[in-house]
Protein backbone atom coordinates (compact mmCIF):
# COMPACT_ATOMS: atom_id res chain seq x y z
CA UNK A 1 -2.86 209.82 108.86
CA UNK A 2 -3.20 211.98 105.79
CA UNK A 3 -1.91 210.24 102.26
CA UNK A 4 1.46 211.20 101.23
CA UNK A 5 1.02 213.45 98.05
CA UNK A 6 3.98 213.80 95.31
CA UNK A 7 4.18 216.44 93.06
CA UNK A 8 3.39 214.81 89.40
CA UNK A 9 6.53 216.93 88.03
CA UNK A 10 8.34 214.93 90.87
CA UNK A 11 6.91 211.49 89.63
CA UNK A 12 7.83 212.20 86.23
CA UNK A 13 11.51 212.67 87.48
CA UNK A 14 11.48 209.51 89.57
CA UNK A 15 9.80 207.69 86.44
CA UNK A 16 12.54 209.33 83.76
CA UNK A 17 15.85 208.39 86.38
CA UNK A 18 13.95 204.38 86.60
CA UNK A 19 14.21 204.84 82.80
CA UNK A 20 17.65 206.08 82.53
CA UNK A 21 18.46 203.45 84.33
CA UNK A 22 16.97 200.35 82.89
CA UNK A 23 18.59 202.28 79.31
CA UNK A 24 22.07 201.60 80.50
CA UNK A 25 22.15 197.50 81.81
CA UNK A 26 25.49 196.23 81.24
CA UNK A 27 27.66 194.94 78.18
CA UNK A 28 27.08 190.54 78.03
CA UNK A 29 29.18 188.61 76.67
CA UNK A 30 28.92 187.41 73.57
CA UNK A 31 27.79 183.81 72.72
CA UNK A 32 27.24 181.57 69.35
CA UNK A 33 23.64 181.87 68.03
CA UNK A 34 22.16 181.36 64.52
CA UNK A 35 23.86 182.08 61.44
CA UNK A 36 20.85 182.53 59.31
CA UNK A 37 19.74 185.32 61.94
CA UNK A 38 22.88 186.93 61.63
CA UNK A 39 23.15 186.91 58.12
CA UNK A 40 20.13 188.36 57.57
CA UNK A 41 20.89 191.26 60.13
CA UNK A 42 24.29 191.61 58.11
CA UNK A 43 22.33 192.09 55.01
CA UNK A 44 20.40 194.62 56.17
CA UNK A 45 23.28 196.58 57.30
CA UNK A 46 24.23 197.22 53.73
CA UNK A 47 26.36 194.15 54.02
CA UNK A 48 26.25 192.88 50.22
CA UNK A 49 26.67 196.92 49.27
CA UNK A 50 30.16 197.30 51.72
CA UNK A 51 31.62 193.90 49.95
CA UNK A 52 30.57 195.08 46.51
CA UNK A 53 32.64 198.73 46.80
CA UNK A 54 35.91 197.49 48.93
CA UNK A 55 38.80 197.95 46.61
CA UNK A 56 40.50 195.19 48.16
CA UNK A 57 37.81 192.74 47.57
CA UNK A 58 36.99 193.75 43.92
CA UNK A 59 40.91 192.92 43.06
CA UNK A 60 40.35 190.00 44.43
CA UNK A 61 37.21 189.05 43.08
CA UNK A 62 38.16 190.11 39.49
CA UNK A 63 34.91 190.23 37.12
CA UNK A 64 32.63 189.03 39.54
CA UNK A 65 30.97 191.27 42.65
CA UNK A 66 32.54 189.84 46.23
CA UNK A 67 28.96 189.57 47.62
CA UNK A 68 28.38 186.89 45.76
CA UNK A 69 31.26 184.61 46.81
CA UNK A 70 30.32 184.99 50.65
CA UNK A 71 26.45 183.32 51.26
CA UNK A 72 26.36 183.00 54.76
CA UNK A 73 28.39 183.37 57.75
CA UNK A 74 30.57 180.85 59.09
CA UNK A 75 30.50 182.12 62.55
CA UNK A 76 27.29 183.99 64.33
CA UNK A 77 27.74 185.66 67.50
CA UNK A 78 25.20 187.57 69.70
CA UNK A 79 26.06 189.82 72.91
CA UNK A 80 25.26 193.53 73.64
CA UNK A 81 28.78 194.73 73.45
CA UNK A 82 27.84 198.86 74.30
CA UNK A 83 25.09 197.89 77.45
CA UNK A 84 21.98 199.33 75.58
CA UNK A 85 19.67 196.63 75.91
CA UNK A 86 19.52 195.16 71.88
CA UNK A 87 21.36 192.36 71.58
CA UNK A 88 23.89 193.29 69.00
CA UNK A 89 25.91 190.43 66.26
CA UNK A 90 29.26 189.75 64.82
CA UNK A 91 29.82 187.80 62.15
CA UNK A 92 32.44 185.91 59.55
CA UNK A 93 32.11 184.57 56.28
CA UNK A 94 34.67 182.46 54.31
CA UNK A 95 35.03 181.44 51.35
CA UNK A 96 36.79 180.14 48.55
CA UNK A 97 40.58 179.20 50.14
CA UNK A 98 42.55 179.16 53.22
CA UNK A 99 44.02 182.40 51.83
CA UNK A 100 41.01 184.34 50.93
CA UNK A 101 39.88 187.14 52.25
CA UNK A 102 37.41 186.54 55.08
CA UNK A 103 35.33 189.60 56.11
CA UNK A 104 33.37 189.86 59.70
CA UNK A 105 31.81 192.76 61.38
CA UNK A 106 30.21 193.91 64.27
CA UNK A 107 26.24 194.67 64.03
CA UNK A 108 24.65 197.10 66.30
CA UNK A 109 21.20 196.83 66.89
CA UNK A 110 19.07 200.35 67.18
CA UNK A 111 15.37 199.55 67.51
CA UNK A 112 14.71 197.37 64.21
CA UNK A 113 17.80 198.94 62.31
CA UNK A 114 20.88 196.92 61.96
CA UNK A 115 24.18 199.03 61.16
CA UNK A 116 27.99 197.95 60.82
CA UNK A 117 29.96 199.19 64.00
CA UNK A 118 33.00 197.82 63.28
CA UNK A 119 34.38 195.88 59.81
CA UNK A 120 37.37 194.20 58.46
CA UNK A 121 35.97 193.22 54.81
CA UNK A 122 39.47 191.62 53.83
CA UNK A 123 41.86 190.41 56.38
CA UNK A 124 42.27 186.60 55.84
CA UNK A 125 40.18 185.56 59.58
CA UNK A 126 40.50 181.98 60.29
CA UNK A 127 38.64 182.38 62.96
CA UNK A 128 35.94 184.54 65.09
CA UNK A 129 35.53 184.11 68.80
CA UNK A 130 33.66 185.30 71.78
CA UNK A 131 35.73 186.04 74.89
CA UNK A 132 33.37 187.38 77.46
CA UNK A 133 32.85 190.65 75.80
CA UNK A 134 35.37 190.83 73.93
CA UNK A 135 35.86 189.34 69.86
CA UNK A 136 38.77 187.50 69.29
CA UNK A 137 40.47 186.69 65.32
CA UNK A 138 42.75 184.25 64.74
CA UNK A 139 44.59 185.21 61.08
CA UNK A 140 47.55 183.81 59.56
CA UNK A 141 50.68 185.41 59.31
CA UNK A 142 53.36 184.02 56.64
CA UNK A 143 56.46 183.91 56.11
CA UNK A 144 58.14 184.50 52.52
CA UNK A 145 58.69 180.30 52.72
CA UNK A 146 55.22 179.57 54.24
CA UNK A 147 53.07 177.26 52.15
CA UNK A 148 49.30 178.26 52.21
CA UNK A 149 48.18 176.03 54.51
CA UNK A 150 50.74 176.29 57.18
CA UNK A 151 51.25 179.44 58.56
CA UNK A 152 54.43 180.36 60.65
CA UNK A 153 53.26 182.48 62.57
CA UNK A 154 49.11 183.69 64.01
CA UNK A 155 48.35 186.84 64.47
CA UNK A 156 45.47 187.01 67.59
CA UNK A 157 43.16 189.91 67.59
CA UNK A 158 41.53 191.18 70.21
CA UNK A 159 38.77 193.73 69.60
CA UNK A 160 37.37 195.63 72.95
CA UNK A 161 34.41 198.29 73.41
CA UNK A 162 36.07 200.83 75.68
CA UNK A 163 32.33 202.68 76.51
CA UNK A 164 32.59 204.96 73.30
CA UNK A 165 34.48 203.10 70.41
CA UNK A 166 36.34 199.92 69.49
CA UNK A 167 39.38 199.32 70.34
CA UNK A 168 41.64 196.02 68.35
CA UNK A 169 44.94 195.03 69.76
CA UNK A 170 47.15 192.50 67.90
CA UNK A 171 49.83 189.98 68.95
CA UNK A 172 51.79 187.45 67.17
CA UNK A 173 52.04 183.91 68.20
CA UNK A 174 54.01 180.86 66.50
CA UNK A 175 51.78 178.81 65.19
């Protein structure tokens, strides 16, 4: 019997497809891992540079840059939320008040380079959770007569990767 012989432009095609396909594994879900980890991939996102030029935060943080009131994250997440094989972060930091602005992102992970996917710099987060893939925010939602620790109402975010951007949803609970 003679030895099978394959065309090396063929094996090159096999070899790119096996490579295609070990480039696409699926989203996981995301699950808590270190906070010092994460804030150091924040930080090299341009992190302490997004906090520093949000209009929000500087009215806020009158006289003093917002980067310096948020130190570390509260919450660390880690998942690969777009399937590409780096495992990718989210995270929220807190400061100051129950009312103060609490930014998280979304990190995405390209080789050694960390960039911000997704942000919300000043909503007033509560709270960041994983649900499977998806992120979940609790944030307050007050009433005229609401007192600053007790919130009326929550509003529950839910923020999704449809394949090719982010997608958040909001609902409003009593709280």
């Amino acid at each position: 019997m003679r030895p099978l012989r394959i065309p090396l432009a063929l094996l090159i095609l096999i070899a790119a497809g096996f490579a295609a396909t070990d480039a696409t594994a699926a989203p996981t879900p995301w699950r808590t891992c270190s906070r010092a980890s994460g804030n150091e991939a924040a930080h090299r996102a341009g992190l302490v540079h997004a906090l520093n030029t949000d209009r929000s935060l500087r009215r806020v943080f009158t006289g003093t840059r917002p980067s310096t009131a948020y130190r570390r994250p509260a919450t660390s997440l880690c998942g690969d939320f777009d399937g590409d094989g780096h495992t990718d972060r989210a995270v929220l930091y807190q400061c100051c008040t129950v009312s103060s602005p609490a930014p998280w992102l979304v990190l995405r992970r390209a080789g050694s380079t960390w960039r911000i996917a997704f942000s919300r710099l000043h909503d007033t987060t509560f709270k960041l959770e994983a649900a499977g893939t998806d992120l979940v925010t609790t944030e307050p939602q007050y009433a005229a007569t609401d007192p600053n620790c007790c919130p009326s109402q929550l509003r529950i975010g839910t923020l999704h990767w449809t394949g090719t951007a982010f997608q958040r949803t909001l609902r409003v609970q009593s709280s």
